[in-house]
Protein backbone atom coordinates (compact mmCIF):
# COMPACT_ATOMS: atom_id res chain seq x y z
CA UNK A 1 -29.54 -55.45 -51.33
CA UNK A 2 -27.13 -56.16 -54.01
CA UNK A 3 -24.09 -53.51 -54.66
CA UNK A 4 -24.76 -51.08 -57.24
CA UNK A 5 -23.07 -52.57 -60.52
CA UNK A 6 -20.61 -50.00 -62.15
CA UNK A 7 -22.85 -48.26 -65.09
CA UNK A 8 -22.02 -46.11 -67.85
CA UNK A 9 -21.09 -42.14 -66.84
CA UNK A 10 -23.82 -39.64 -68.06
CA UNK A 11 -22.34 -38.29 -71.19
CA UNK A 12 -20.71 -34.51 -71.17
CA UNK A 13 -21.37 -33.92 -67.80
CA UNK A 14 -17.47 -33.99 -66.51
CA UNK A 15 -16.55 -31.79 -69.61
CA UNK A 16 -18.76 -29.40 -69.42
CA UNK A 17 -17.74 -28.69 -65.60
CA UNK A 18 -14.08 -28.09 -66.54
CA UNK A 19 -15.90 -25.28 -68.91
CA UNK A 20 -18.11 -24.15 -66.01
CA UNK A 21 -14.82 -23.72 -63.93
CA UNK A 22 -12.42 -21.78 -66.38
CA UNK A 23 -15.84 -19.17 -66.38
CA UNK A 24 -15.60 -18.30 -63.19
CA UNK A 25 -12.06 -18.21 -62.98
CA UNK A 26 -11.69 -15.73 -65.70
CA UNK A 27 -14.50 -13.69 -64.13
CA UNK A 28 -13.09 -13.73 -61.09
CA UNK A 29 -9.88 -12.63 -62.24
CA UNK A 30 -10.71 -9.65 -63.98
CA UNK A 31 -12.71 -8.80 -60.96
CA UNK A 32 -9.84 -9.18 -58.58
CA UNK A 33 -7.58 -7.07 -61.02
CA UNK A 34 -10.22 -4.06 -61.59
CA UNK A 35 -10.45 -3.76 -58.20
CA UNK A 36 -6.55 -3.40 -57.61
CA UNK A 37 -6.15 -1.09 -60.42
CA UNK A 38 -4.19 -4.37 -62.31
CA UNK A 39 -4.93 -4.56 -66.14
CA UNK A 40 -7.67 -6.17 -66.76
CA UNK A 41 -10.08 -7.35 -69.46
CA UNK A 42 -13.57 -7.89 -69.14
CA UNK A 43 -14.93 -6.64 -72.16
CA UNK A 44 -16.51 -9.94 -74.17
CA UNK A 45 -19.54 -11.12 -72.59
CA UNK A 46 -17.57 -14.72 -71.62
CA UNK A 47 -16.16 -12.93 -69.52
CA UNK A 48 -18.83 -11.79 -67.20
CA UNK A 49 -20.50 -14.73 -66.74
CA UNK A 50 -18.52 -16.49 -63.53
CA UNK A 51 -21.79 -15.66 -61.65
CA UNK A 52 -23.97 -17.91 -64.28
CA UNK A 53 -21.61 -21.02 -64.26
CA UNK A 54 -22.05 -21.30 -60.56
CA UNK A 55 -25.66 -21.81 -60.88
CA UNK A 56 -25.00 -24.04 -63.83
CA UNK A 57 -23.36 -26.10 -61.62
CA UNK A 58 -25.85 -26.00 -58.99
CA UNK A 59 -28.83 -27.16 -61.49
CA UNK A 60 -26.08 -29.87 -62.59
CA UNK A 61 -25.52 -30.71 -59.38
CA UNK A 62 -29.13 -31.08 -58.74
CA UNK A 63 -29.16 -33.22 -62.00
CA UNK A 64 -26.86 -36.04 -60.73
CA UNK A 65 -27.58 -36.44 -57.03
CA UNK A 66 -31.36 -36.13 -57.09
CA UNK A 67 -31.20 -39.28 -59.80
CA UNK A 68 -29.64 -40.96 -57.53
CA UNK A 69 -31.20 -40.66 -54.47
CA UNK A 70 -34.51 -40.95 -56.56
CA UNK A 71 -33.23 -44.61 -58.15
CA UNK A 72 -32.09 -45.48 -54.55
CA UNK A 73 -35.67 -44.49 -53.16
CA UNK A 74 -37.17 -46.11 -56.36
CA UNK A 75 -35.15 -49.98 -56.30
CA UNK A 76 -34.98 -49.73 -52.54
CA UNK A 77 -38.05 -48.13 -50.95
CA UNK A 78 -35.52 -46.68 -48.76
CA UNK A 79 -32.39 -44.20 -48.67
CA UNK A 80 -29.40 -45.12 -46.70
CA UNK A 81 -28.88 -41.25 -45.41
CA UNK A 82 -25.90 -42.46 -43.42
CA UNK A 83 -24.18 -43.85 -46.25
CA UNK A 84 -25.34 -40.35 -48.46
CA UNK A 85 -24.26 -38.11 -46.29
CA UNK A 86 -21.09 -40.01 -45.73
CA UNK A 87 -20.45 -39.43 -49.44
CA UNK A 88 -20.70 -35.60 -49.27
CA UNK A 89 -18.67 -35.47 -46.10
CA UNK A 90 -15.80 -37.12 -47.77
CA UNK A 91 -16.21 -35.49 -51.17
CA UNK A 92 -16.88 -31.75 -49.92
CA UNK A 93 -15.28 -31.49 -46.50
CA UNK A 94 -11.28 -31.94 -46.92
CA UNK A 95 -10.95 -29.26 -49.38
CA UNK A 96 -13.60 -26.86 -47.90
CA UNK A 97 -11.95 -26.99 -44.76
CA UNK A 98 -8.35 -26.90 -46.06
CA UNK A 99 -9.51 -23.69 -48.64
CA UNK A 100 -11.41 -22.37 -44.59
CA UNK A 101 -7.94 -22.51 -43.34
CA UNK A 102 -5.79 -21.14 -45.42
CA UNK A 103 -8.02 -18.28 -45.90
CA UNK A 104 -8.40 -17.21 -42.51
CA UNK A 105 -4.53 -17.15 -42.04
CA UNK A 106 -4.47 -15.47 -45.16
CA UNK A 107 -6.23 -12.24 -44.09
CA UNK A 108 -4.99 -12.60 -40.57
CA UNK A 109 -1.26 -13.08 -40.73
CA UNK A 110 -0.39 -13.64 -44.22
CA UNK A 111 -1.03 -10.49 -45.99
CA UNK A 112 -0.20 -8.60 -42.55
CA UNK A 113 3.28 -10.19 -43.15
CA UNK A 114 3.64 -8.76 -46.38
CA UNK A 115 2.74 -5.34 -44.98
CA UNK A 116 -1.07 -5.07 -46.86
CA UNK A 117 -3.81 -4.39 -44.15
CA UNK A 118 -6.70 -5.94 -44.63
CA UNK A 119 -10.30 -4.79 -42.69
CA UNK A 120 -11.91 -7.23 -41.04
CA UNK A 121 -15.55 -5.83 -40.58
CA UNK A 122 -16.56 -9.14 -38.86
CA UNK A 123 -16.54 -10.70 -35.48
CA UNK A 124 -13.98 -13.51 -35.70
CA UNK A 125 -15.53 -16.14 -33.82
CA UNK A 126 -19.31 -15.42 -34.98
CA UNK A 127 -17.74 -15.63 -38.86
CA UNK A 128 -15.34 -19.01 -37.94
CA UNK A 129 -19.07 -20.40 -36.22
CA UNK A 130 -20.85 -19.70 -39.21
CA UNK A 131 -18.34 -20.96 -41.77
CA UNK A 132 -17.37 -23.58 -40.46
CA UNK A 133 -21.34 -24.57 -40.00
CA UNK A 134 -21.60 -24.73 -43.30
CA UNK A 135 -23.19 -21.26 -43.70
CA UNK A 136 -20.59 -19.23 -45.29
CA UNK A 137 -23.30 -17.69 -47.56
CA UNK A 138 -24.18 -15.80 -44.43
CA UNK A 139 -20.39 -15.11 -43.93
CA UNK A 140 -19.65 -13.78 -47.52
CA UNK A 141 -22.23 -11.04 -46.63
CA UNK A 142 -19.74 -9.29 -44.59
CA UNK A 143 -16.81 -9.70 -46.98
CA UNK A 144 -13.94 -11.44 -45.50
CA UNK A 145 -11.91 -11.72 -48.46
CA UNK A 146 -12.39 -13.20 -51.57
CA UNK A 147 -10.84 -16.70 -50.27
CA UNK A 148 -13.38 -17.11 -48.17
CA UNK A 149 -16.09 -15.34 -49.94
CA UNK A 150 -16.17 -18.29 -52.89
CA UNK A 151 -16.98 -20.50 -50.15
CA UNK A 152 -20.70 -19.72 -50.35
CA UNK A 153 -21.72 -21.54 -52.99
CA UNK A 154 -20.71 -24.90 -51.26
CA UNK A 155 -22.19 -23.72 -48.53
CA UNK A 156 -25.62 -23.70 -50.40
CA UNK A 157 -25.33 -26.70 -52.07
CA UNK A 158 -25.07 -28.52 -48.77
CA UNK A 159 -27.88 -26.90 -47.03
CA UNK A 160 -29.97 -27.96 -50.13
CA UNK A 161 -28.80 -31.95 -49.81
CA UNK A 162 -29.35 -31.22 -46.00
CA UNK A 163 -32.64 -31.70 -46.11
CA UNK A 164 -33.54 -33.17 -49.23
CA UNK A 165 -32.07 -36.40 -48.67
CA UNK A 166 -34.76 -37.01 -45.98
CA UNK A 167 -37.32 -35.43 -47.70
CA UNK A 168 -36.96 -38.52 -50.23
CA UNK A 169 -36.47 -40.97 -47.26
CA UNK A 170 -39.82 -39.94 -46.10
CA UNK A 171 -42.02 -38.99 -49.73
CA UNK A 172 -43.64 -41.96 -51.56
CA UNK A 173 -41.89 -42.45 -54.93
CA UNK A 174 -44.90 -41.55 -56.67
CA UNK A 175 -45.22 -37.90 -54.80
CA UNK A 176 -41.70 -37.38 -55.67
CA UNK A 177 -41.91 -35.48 -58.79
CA UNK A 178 -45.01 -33.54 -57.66
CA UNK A 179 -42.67 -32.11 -54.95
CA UNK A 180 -40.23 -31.28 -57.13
CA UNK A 181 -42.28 -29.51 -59.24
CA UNK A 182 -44.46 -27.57 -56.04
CA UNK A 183 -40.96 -26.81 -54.63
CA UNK A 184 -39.48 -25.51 -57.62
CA UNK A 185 -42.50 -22.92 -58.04
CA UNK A 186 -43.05 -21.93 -54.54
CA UNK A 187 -39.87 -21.64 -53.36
CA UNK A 188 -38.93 -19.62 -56.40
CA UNK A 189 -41.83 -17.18 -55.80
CA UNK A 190 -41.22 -16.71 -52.18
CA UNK A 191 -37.48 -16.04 -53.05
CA UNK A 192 -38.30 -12.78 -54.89
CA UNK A 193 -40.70 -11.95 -51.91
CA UNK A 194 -40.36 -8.55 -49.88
CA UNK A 195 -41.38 -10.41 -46.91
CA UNK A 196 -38.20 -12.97 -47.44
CA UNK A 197 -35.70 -10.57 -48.73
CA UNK A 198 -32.74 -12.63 -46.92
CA UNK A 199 -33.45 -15.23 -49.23
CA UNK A 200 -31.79 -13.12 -52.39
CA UNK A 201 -29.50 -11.55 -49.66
CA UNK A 202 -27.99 -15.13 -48.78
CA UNK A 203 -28.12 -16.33 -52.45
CA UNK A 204 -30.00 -19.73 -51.03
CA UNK A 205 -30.78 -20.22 -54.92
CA UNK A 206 -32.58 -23.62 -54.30
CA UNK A 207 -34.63 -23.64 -57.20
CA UNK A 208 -31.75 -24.50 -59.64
CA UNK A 209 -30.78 -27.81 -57.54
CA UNK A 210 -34.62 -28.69 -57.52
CA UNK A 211 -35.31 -28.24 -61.09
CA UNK A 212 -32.40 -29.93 -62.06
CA UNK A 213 -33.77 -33.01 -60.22
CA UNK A 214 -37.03 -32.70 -61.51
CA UNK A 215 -35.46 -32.49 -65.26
CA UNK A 216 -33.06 -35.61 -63.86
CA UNK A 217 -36.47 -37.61 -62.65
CA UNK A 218 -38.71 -36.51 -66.02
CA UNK A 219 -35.75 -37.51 -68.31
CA UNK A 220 -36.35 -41.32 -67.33
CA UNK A 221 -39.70 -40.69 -69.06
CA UNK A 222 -39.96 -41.39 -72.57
CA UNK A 223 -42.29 -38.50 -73.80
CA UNK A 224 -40.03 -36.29 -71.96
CA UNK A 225 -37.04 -37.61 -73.63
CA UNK A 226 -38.28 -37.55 -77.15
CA UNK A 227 -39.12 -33.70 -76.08
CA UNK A 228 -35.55 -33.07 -75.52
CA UNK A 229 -34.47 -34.52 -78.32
CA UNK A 230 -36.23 -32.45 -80.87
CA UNK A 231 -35.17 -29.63 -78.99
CA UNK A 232 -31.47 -30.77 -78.01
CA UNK A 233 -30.36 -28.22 -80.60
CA UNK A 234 -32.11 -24.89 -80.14
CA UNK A 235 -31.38 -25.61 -76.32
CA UNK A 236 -27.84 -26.08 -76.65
CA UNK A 237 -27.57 -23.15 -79.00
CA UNK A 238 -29.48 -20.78 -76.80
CA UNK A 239 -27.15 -22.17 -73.52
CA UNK A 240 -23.94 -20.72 -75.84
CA UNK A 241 -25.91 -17.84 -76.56
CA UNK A 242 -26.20 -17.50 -72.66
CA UNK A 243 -23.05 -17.02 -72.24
CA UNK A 244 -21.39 -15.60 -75.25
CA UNK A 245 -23.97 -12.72 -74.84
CA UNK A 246 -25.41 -10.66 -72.94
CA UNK A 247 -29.02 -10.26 -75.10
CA UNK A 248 -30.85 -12.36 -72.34
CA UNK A 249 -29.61 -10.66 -69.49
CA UNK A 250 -30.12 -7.18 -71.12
CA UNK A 251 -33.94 -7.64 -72.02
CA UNK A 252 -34.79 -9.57 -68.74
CA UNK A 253 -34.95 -8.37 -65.38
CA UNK A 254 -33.67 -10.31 -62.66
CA UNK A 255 -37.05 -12.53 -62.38
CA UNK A 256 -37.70 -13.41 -65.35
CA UNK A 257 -33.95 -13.98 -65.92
CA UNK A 258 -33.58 -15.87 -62.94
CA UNK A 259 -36.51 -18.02 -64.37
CA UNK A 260 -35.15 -18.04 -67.34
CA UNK A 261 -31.56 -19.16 -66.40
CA UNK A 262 -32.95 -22.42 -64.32
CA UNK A 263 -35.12 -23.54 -66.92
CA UNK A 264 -32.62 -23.24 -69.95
CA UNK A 265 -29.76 -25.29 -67.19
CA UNK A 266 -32.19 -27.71 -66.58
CA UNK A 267 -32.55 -28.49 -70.09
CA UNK A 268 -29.27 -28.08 -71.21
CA UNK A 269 -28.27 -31.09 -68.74
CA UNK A 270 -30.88 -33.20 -70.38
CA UNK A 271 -29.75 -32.37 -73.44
CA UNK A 272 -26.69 -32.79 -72.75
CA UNK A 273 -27.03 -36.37 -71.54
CA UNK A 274 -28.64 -37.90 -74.18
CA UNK A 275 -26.05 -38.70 -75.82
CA UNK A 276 -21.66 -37.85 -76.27
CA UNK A 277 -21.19 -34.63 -78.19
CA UNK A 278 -17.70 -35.25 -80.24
CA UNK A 279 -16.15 -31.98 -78.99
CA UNK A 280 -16.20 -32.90 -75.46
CA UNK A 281 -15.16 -36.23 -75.83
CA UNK A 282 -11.21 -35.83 -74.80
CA UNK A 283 -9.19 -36.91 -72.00
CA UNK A 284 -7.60 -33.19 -71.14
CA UNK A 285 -11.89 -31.73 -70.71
CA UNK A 286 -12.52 -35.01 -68.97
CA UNK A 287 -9.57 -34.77 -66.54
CA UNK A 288 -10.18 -31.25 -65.93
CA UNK A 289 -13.86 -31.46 -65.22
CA UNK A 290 -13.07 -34.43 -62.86
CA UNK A 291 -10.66 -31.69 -61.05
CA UNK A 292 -13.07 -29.38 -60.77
CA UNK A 293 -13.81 -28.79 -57.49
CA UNK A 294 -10.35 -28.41 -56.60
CA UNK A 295 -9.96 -25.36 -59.29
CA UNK A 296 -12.90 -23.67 -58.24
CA UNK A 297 -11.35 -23.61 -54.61
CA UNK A 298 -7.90 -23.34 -55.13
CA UNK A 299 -8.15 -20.59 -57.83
CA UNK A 300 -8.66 -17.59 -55.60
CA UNK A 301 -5.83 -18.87 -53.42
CA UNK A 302 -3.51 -18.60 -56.52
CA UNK A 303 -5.06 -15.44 -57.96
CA UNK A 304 -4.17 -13.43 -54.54
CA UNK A 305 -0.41 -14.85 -54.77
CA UNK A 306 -0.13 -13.97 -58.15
CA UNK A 307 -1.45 -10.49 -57.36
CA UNK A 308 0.88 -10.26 -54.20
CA UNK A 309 3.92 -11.10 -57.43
CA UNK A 310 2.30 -8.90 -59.63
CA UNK A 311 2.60 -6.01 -57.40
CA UNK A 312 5.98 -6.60 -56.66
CA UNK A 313 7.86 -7.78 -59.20
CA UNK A 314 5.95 -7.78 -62.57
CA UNK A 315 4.43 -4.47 -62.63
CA UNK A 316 7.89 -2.90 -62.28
CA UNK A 317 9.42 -4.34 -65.47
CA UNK A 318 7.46 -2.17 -67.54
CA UNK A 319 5.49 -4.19 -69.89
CA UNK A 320 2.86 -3.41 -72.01
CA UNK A 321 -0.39 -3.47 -70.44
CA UNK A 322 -2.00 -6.45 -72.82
CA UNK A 323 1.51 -8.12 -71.77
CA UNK A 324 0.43 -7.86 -68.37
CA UNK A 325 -3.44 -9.02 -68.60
CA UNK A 326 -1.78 -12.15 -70.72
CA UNK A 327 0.42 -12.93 -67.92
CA UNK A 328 -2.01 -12.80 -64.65
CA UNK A 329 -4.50 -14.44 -66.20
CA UNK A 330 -2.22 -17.56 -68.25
CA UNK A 331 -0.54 -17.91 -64.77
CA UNK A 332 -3.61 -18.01 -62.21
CA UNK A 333 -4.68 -20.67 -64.70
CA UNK A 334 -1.76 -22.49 -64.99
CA UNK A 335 -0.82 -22.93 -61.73
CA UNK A 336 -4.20 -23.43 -60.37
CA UNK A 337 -4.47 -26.91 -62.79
CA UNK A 338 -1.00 -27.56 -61.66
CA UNK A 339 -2.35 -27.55 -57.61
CA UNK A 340 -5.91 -28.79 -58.34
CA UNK A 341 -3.84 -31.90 -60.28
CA UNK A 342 -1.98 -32.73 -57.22
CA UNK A 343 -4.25 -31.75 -54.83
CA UNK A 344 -6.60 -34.34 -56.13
CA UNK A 345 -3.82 -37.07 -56.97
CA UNK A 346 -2.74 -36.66 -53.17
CA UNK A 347 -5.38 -35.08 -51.00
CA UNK A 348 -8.59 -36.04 -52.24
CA UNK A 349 -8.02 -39.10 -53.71
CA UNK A 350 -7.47 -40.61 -50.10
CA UNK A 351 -11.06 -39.49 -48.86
CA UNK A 352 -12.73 -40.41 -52.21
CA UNK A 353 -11.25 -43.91 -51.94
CA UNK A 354 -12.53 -44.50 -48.48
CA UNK A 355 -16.24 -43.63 -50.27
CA UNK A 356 -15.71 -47.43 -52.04
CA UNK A 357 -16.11 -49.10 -48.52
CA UNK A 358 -19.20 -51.37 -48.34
CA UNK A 359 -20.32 -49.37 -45.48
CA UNK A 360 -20.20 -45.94 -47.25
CA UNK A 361 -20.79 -47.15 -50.93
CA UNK A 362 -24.18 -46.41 -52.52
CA UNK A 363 -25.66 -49.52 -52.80
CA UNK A 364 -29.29 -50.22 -54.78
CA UNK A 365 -30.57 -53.24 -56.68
CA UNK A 366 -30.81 -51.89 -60.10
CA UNK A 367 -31.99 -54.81 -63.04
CA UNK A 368 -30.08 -55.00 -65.94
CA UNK A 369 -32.42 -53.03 -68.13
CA UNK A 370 -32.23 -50.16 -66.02
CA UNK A 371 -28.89 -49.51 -66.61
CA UNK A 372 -28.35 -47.03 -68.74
CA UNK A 373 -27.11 -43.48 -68.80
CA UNK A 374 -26.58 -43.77 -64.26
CA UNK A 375 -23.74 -42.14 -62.85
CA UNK A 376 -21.19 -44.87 -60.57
């Protein structure tokens, strides 16, 4: 096999994480500060929708790694599920298990230290087993603290690439999108069954990761691509509508807005990779999607320290109370850039280099005219 030559990025993709990130930030920070009687302000829709941009992400998610393990399977007849899983060890691990860490000092000695009590309703070593297992969605159930509780969502995303990476070592190419699509139904419609309530209860929202691959698969199609184009526009209006409003969520109930929310993501990503959209096109979106990860774990960290300095130091100096809300949420923000920019610079840069070894790189024979639009 030939190394994978270095191809063009999808367009909007990074961008549009860094967006995806700030949302559930600013959700969770309004939530953190309601429920400690902090100002707070929650009142545009934007604001509300931290729960939506994680799923975003998953469907993205499901977007970029399902292409490639399809054009792997597709170039290959194969999938190197060493080398793949190698990749998600390295990119995921270090900061899941750092963010694991810190967390369970936090609630154990840290804000003992400072004299706050926090219940534990949890046995310690049945919730360390399970989160460090990967199944902190089973964890967050018995709230351990919002540290620890954000953790689910990676959680989820790795039990999905858990065993769909073998599923494509094992399907024919050609059976590939037919699974996609059969998963994507059935697994949906047994996740809203009585008989499976635990699915809802551990949020193991596979659907979105599954229809984002099928959308990632279909968009190499030309009738499908010629679809999204004439509807790039009422798609990527309706995705701001999402989440400037809440008229979709209001006139839904959770089914049908659950079905609604995958299908729109799954579209929006298409749409949003057909070609650069001017607006996203700058270096500070770019740099702050490609930190990401690193604010969506470090950003509950810094929201509990700034809380912890709230309580004692800027909530007696009187200020007004929009003062207040201005300064929580401007320095959560700030600082959590400042640590997700150095975290990455010297923490996970080390582990994502090692993924450019030949024995961990992705490697597929891809011709020339297939080049287009793959992620490196």
């Amino acid at each position: 096999m030939n190394s994978l030559t270095k191809l063009k990025r999808i367009p909007n993709l990074t961008p549009i994480r860094s967006i995806l990130a700030f949302l559930v930030v600013i959700f969770h920070i309004a939530q953190f500060s309601k429920s400690r009687d902090f100002p707070f302000y929650n009142d545009l829709a934007i604001f509300n929708k931290g729960t939506e941009a994680v799923y975003m992400f998953f469907s993205l998610s499901g977007f970029l790694i399902i292409k490639q393990l399809f054009n792997e399977k597709k170039y290959t007849n194969s999938i190197d599920l060493k080398g793949f899983y190698l990749r998600r060890i390295l990119r995921i691990f270090p900061l899941y298990y750092l963010i694991l860490t810190y967390g369970f000092l936090h609630y154990h000695f840290i804000l003992p230290f400072f004299g706050f009590e926090f219940e534990n309703n949890y046995d310690f070593l049945s919730g360390f087993l399970l989160a460090i297992s990967f199944f902190p969605n089973i964890f967050s159930t018995y709230r351990p603290g919002g540290i620890l509780e954000i953790l689910w969502s990676i959680g989820i995303e790795e039990q999905f690439y858990l065993f769909i990476a073998p599923l494509f070592l094992i399907l024919p190419i050609k059976r590939v999108l037919l699974f996609l699509g059969a998963f994507t139904t059935l697994y949906f419609l047994l996740f809203f069954s009585e008989d499976l309530d635990f699915l809802i209860k551990y949020k193991m929202l596979f659907f979105f990761f599954s229809f984002g691959g099928l959308c990632a698969i279909l968009f190499n199609q030309k009738t499908f691509q010629i679809l999204i184009k004439k509807l790039r526009y009422p798609i990527l209006i309706t995705f701001i509508v999402y989440f400037t409003t809440t008229i979709f969520k209001n006139n839904f109930n959770l089914f049908y807005y659950t079905l609604f929310s995958f299908i729109l993501f799954g579209f929006t990503v298409a749409a949003l990779a057909l070609k650069p959209i001017k607006i996203l096109q700058n270096k500070p979106l770019n740099y702050l999607g490609k930190i990401s990860y690193g604010i969506y774990m470090y950003h509950a960290i810094i929201m509990h320290l700034v809380g912890l300095f709230y309580l004692k130091v800027i909530s007696k100096l009187g200020f007004p109370y929009v003062l207040d809300i201005i300064i929580i949420n401007v320095t959560v923000l700030i600082l959590t850039i400042i640590l997700s920019h150095f975290s990455f610079k010297y923490y996970e840069s080390y582990f994502l280099n090692l993924k450019r070894k030949p024995n961990i790189k992705r490697k597929v024979e891809i011709k020339p005219q297939q080049k287009s639009a793959e992620v490196t």
